[in-house]
N, C-alpha and C. Protein backbone atom coordinates (compact mmCIF):
# COMPACT_ATOMS: atom_id res chain seq x y z
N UNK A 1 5.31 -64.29 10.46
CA UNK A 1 5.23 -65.59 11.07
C UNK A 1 4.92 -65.36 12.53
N UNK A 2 4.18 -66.33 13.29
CA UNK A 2 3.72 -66.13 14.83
C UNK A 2 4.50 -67.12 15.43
N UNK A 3 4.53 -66.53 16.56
CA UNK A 3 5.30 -67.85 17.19
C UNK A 3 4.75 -67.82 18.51
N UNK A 4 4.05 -69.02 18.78
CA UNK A 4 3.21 -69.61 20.08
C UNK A 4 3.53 -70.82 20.90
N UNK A 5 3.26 -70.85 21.97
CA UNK A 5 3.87 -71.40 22.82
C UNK A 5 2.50 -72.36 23.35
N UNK A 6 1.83 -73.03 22.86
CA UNK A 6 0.81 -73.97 23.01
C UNK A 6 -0.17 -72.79 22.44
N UNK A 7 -0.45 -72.50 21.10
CA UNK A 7 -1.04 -71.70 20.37
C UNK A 7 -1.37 -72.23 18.82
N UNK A 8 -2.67 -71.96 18.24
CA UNK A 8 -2.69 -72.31 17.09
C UNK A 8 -1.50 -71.76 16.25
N UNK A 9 -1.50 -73.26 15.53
CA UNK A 9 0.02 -72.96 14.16
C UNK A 9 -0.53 -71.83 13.43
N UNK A 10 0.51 -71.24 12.70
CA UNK A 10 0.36 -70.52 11.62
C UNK A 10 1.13 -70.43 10.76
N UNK A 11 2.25 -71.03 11.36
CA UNK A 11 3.70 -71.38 10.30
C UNK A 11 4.04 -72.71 10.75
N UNK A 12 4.50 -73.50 9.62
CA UNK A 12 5.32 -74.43 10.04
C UNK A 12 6.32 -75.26 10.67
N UNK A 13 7.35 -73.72 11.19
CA UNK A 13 7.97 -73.59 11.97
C UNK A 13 7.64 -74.21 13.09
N UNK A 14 6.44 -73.47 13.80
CA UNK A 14 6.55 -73.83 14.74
C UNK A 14 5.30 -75.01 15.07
N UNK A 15 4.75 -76.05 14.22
CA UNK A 15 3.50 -76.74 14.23
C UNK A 15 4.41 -78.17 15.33
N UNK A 16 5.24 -78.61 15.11
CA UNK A 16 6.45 -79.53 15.87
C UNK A 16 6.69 -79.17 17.22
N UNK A 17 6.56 -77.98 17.25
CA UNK A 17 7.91 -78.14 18.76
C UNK A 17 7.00 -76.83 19.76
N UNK A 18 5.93 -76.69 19.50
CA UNK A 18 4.95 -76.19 20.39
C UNK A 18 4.98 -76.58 21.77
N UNK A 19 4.07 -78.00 21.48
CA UNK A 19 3.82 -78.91 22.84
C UNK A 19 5.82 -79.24 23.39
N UNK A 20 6.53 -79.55 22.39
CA UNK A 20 7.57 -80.02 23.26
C UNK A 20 8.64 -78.58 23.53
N UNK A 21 7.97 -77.89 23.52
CA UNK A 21 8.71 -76.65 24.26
C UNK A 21 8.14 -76.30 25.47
N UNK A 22 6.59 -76.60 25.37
CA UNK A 22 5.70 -76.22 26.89
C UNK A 22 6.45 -77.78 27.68
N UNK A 23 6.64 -78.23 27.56
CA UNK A 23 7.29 -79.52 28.11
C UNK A 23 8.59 -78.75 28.85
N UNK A 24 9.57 -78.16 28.13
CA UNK A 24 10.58 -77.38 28.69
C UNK A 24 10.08 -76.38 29.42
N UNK A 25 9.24 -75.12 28.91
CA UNK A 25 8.69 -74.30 30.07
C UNK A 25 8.29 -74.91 31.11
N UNK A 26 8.18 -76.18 31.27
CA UNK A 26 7.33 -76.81 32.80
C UNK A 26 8.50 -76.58 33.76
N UNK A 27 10.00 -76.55 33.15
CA UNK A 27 10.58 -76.84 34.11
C UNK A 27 11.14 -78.19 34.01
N UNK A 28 11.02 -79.22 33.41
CA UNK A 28 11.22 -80.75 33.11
C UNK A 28 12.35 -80.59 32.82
N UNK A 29 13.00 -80.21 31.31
CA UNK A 29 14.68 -80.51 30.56
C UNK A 29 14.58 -79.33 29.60
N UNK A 30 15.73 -79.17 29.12
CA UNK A 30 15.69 -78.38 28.01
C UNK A 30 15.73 -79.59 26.67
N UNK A 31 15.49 -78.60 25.63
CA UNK A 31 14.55 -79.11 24.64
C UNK A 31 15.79 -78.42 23.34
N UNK A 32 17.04 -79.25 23.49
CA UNK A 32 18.10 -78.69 22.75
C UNK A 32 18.44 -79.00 21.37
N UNK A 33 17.43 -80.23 20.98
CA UNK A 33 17.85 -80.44 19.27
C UNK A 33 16.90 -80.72 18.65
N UNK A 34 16.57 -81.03 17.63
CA UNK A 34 15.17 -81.51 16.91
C UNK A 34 14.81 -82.58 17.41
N UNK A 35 13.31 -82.83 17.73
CA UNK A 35 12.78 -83.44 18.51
C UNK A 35 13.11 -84.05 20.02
N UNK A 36 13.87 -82.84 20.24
CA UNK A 36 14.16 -83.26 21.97
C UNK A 36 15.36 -83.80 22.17
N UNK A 37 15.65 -83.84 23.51
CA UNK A 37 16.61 -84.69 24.15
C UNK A 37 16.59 -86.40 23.68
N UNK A 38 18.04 -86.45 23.14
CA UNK A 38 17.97 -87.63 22.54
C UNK A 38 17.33 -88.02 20.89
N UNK A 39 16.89 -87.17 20.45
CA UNK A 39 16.24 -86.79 19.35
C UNK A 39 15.11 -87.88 19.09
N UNK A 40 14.05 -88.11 20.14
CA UNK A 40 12.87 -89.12 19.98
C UNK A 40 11.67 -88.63 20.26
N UNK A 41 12.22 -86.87 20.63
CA UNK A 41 10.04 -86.16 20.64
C UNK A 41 9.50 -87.24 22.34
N UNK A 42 10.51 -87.21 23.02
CA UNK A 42 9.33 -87.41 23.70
C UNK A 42 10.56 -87.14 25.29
N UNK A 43 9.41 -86.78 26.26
CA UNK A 43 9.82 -85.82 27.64
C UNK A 43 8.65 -86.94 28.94
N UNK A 44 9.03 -87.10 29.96
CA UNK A 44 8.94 -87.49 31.02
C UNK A 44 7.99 -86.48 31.53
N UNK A 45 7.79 -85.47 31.13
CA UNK A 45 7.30 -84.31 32.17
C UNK A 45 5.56 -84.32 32.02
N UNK A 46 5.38 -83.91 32.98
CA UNK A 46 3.73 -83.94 33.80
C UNK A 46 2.64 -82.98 33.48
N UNK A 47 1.74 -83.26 33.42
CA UNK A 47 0.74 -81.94 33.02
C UNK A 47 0.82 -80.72 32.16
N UNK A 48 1.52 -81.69 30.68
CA UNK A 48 1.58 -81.33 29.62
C UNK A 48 0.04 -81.34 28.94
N UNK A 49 -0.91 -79.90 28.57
CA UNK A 49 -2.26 -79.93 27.65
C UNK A 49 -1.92 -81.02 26.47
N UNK A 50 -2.91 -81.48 26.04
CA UNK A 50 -2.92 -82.46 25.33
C UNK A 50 -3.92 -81.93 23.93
N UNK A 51 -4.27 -80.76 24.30
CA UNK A 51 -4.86 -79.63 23.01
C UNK A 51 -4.48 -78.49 23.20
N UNK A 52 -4.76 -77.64 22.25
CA UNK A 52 -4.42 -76.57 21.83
C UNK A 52 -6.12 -75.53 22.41
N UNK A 53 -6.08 -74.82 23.21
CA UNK A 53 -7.10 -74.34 23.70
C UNK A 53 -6.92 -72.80 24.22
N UNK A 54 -7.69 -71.91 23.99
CA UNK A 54 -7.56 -70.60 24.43
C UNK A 54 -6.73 -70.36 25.80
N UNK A 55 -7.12 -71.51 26.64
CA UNK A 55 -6.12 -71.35 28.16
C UNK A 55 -5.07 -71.53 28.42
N UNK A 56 -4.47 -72.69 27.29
CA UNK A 56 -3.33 -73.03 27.21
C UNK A 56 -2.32 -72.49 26.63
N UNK A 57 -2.91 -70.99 26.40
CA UNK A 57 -1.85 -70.72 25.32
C UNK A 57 -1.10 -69.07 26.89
N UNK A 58 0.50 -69.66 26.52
CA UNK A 58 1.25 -68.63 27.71
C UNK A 58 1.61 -67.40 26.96
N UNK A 59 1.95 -67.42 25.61
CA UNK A 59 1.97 -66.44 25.01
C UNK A 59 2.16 -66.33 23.47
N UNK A 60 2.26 -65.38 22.45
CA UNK A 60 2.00 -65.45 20.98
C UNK A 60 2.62 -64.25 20.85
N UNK A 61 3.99 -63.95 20.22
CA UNK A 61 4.60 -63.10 19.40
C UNK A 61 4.63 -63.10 18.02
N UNK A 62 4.75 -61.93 16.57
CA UNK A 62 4.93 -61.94 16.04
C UNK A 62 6.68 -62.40 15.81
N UNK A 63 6.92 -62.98 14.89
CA UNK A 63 8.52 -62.83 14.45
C UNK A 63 8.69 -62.64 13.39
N UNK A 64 9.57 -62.40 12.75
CA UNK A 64 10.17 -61.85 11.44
C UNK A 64 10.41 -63.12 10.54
N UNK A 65 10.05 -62.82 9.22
CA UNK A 65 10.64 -63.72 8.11
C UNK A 65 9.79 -65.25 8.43
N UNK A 66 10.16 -66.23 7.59
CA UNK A 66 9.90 -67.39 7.51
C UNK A 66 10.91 -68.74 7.78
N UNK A 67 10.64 -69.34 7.81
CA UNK A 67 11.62 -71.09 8.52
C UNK A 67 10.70 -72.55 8.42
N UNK A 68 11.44 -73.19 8.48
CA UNK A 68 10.94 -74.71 8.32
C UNK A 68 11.26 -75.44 9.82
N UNK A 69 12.63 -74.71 10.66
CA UNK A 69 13.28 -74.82 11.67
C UNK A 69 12.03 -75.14 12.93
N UNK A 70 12.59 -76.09 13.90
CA UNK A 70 11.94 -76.15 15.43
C UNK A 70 12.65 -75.34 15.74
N UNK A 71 11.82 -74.68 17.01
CA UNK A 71 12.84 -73.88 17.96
C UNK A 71 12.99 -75.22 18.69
N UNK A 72 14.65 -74.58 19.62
CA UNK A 72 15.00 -75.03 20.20
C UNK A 72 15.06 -74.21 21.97
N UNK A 73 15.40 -75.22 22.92
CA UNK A 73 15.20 -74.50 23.78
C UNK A 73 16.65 -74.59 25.14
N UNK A 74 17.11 -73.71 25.41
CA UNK A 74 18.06 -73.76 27.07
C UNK A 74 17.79 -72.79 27.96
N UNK A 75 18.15 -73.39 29.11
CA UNK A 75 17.41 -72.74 30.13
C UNK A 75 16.15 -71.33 29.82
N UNK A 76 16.53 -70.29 29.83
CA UNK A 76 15.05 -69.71 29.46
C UNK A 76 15.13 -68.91 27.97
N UNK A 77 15.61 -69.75 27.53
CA UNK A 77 15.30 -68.78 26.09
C UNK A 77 15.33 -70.16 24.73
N UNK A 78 14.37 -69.12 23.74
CA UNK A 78 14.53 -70.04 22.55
C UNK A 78 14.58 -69.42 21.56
N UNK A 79 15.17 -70.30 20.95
CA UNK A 79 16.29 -69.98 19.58
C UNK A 79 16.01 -70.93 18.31
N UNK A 80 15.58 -69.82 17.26
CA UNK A 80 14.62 -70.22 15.78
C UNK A 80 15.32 -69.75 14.75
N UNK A 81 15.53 -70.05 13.83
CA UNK A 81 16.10 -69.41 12.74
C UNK A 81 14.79 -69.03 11.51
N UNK A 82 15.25 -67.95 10.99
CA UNK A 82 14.64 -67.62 10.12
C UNK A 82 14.98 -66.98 8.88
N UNK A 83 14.21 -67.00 7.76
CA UNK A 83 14.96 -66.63 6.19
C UNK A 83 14.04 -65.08 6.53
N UNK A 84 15.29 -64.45 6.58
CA UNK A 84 14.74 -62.51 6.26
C UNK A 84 14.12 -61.99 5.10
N UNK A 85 15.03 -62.59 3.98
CA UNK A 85 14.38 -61.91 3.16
C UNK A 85 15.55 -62.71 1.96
N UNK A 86 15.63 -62.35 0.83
CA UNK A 86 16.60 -62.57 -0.03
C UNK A 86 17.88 -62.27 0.37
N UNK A 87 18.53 -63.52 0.23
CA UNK A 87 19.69 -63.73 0.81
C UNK A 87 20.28 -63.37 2.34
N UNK A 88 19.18 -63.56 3.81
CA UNK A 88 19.22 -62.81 4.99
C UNK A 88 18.37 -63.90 5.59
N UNK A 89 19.21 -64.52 6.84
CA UNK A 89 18.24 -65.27 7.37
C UNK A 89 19.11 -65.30 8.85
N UNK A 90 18.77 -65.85 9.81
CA UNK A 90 18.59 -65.07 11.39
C UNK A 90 18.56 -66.53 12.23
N UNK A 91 19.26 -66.51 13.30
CA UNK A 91 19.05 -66.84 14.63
C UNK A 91 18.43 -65.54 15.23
N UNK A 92 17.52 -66.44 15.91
CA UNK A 92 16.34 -65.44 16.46
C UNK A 92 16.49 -66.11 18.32
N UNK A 93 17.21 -65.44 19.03
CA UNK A 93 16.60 -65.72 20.33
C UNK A 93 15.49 -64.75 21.36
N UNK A 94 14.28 -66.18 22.03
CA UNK A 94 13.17 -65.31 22.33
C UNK A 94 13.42 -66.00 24.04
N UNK A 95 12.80 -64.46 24.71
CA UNK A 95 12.60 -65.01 26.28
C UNK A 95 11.45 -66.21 26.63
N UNK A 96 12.00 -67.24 26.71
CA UNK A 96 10.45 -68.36 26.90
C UNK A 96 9.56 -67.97 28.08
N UNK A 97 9.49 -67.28 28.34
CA UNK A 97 8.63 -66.57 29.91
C UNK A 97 7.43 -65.82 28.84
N UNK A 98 8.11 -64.87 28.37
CA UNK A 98 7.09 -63.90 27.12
C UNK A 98 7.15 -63.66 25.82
N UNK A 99 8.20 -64.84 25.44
CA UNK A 99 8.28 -64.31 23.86
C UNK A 99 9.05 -63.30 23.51
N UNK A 100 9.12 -62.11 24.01
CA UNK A 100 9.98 -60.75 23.93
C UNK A 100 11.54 -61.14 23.09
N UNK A 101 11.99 -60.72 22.26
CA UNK A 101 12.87 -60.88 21.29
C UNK A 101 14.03 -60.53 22.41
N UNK A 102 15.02 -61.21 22.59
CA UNK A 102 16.48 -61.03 23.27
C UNK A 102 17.15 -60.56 22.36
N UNK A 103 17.89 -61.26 21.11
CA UNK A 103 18.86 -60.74 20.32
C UNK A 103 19.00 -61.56 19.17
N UNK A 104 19.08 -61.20 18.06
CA UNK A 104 18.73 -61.78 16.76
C UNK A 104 20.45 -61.64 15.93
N UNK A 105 20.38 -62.69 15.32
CA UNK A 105 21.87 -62.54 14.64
C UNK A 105 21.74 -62.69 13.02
N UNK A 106 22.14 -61.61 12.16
CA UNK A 106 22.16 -62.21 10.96
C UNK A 106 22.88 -62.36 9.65
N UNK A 107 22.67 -63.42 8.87
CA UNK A 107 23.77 -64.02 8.12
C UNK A 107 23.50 -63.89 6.93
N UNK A 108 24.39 -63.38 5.93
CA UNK A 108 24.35 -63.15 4.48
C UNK A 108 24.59 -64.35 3.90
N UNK A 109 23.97 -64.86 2.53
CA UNK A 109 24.30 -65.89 1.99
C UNK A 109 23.59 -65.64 0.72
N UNK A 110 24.21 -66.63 -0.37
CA UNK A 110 24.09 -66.44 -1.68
C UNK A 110 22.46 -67.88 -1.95
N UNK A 111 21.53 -66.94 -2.10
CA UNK A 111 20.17 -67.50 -2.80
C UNK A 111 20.96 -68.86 -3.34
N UNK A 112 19.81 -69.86 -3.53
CA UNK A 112 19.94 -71.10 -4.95
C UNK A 112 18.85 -71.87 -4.99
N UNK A 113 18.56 -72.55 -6.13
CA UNK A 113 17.48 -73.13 -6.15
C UNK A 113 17.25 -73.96 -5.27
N UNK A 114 16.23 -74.42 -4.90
CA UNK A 114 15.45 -75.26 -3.77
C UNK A 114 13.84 -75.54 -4.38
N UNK A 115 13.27 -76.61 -3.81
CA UNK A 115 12.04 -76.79 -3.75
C UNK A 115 11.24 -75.58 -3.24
N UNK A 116 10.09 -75.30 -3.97
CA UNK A 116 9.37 -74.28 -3.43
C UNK A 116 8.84 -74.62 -2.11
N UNK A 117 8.79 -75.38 -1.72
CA UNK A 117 7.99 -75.87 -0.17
C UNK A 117 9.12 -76.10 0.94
N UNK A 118 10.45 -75.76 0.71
CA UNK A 118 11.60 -75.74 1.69
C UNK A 118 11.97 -74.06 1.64
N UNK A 119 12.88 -74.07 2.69
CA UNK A 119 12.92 -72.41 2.96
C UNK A 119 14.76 -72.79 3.37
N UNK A 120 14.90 -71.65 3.02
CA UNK A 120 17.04 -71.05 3.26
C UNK A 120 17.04 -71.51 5.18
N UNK A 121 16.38 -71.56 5.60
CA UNK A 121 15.96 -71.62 7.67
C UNK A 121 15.57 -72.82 7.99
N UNK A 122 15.87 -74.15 7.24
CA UNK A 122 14.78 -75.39 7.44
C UNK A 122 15.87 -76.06 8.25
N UNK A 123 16.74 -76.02 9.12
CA UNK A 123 17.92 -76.91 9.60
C UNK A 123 17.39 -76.08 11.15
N UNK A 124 17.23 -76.89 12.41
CA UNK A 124 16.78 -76.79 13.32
C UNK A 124 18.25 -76.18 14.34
N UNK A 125 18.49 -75.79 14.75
CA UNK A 125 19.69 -75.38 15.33
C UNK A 125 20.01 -76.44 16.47
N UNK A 126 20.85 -76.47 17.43
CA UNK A 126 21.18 -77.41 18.31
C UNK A 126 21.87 -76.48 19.61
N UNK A 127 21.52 -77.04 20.61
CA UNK A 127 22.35 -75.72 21.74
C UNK A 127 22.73 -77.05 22.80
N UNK A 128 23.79 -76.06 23.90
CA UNK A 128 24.42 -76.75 25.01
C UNK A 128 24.10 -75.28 25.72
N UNK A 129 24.99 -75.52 27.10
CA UNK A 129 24.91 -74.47 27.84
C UNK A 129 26.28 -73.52 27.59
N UNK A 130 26.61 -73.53 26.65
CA UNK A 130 27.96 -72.75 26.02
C UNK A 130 27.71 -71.82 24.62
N UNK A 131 27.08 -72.97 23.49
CA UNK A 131 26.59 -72.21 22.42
C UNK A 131 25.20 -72.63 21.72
N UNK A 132 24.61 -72.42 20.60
CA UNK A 132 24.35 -72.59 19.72
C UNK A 132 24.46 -72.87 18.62
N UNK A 133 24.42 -74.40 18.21
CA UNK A 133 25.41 -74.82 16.45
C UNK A 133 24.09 -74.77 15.86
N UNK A 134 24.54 -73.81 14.44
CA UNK A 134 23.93 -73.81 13.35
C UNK A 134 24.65 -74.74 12.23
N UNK A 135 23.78 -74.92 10.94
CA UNK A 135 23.99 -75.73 9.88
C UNK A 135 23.10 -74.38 9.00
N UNK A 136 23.91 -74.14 7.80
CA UNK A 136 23.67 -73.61 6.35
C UNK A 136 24.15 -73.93 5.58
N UNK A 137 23.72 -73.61 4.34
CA UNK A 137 24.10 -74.45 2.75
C UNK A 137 23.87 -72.82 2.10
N UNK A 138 24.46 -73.10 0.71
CA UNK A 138 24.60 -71.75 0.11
C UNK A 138 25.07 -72.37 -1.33
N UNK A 139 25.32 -71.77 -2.54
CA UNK A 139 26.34 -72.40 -3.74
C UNK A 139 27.54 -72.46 -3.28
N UNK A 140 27.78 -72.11 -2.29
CA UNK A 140 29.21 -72.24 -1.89
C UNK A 140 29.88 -73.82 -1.25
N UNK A 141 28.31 -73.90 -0.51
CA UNK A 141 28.55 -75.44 0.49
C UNK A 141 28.14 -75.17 1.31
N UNK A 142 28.16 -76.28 2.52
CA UNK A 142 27.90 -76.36 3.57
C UNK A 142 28.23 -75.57 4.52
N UNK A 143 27.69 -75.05 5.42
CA UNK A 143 28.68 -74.78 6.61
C UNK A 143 28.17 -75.11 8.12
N UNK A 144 29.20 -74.62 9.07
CA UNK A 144 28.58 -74.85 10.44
C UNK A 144 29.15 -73.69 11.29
N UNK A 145 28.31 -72.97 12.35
CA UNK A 145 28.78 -72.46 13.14
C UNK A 145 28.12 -72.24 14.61
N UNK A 146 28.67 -71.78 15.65
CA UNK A 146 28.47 -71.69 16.67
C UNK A 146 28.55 -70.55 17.38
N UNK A 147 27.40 -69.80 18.01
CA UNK A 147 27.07 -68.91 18.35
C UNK A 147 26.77 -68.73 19.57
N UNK A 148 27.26 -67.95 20.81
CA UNK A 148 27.49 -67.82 22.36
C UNK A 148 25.71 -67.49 22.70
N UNK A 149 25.53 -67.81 23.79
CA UNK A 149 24.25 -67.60 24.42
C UNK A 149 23.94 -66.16 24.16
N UNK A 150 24.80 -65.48 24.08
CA UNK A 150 24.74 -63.44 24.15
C UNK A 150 24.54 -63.16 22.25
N UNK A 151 24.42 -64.15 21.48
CA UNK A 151 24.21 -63.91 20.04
C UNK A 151 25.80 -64.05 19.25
N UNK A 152 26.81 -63.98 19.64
CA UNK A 152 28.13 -63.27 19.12
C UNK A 152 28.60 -64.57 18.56
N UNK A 153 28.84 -65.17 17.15
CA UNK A 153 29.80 -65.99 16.37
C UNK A 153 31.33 -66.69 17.67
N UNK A 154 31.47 -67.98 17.40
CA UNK A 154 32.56 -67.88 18.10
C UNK A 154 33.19 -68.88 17.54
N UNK A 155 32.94 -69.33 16.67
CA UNK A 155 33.30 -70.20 14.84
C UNK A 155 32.46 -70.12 14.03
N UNK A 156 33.02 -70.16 12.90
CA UNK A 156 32.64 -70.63 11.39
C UNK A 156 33.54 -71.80 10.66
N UNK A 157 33.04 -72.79 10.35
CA UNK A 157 33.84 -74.02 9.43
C UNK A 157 32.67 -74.48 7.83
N UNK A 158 33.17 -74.09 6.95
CA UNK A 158 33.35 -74.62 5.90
C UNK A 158 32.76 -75.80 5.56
N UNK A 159 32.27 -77.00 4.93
CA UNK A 159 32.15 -78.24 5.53
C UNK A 159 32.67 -78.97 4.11
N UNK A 160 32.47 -77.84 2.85
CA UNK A 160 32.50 -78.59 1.92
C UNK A 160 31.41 -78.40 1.19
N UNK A 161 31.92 -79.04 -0.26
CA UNK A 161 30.89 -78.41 -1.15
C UNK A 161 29.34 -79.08 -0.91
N UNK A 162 27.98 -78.33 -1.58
CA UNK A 162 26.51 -79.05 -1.25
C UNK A 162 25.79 -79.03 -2.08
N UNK A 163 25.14 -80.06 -2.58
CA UNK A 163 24.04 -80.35 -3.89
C UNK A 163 22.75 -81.18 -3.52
N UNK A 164 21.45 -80.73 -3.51
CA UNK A 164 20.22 -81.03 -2.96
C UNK A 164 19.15 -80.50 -4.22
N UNK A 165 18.32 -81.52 -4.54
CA UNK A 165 17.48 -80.57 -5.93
C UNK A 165 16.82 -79.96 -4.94
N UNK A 166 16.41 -80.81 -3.71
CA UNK A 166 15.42 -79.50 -3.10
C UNK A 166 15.92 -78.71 -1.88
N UNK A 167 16.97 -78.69 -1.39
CA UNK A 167 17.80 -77.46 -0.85
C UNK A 167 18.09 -78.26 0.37
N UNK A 168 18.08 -78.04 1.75
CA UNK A 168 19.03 -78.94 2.58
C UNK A 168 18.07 -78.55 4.09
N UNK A 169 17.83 -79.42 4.51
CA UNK A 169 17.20 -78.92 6.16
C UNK A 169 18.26 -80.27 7.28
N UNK A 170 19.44 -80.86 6.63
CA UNK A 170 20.19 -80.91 7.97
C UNK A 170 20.14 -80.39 9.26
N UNK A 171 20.07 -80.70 10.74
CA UNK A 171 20.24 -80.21 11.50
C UNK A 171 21.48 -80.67 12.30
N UNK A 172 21.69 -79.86 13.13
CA UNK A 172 22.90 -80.43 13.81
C UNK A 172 22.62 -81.46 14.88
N UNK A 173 23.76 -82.35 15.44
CA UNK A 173 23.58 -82.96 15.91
C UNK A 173 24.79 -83.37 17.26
N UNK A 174 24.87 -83.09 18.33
CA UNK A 174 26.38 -83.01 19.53
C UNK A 174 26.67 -83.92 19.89
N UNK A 175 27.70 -84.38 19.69
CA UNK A 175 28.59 -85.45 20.02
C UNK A 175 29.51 -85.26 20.94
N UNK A 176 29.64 -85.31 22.20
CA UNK A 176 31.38 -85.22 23.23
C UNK A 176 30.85 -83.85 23.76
């Protein structure tokens, strides 16, 4: 999977939250939950490209595995989740300056059926300037946890049991 920063898509991942991450690289706000501050996709900020063009693009890393997930963004880094492989899927934080991989975290979980066109990584993560809340589903249930700017767990909660014919892309959402 590629991950670009005003760059042609190549994954789904990241076809959403391209332009509203170069919105955050401007310097404008951070870009902390699915579809932005306030969750409405849309930013105040100035001399945002309005295409996708060889000039516009600041940089293009490879990343690991696959996702349905927006990155999200705080102060200079962004944070994507991704499905590794069978039963292995990742918070991925990248330096938004170059892309360069900071520190990747990853989580075991038990496979289950899903729609072929959803992925185990489709729940967008949510950040503050403290952590990162994730949302996963498993046969087990739901869960939620929260993860320190430096990668390191600093809860896990349970949420209860979860049933989806086509698997679950909840994202989180901060309240207080």
């Amino acid at each position: 999977m590629k991950a670009a920063i005003l760059a042609p898509m190549k994954s789904p991942i990241f076809a959403f939250a391209t332009v509203a991450l170069s919105v955050a690289l401007s310097g404008a706000q951070e870009w902390p939950r699915f579809r932005g501050p306030g969750g409405v996709g849309v930013s105040a900020a100035k001399g945002i490209p309005t295409g996708i063009a060889p000039g516009n693009i600041k940089w293009e890393v490879d990343v690991p595995g696959t996702g349905h997930s927006s990155p999200v963004l705080w102060d200079d880094t962004i944070y994507l989740t991704a499905t590794l492989g069978e039963g292995l899927r990742s918070l991925i934080a990248l330096d938004a300056k170059d892309g360069k991989e900071k520190w990747r975290t990853e989580h075991a979980f038990a496979p289950y059926s899903q729609h072929r066109f959803n992925n185990f990584a489709a729940s967008t993560p949510a950040c503050d300037g403290k952590r990162v809340y994730l949302t996963w589903t498993s046969p087990q249930g739901a869960e939620a946890l929260a993860v320190d700017h430096s990668g390191e767990t600093v809860w896990k909660k349970t949420l209860g049991s979860f049933y989806a014919k086509h698997g679950s892309a909840a994202s989180p959402v901060l309240a207080g």
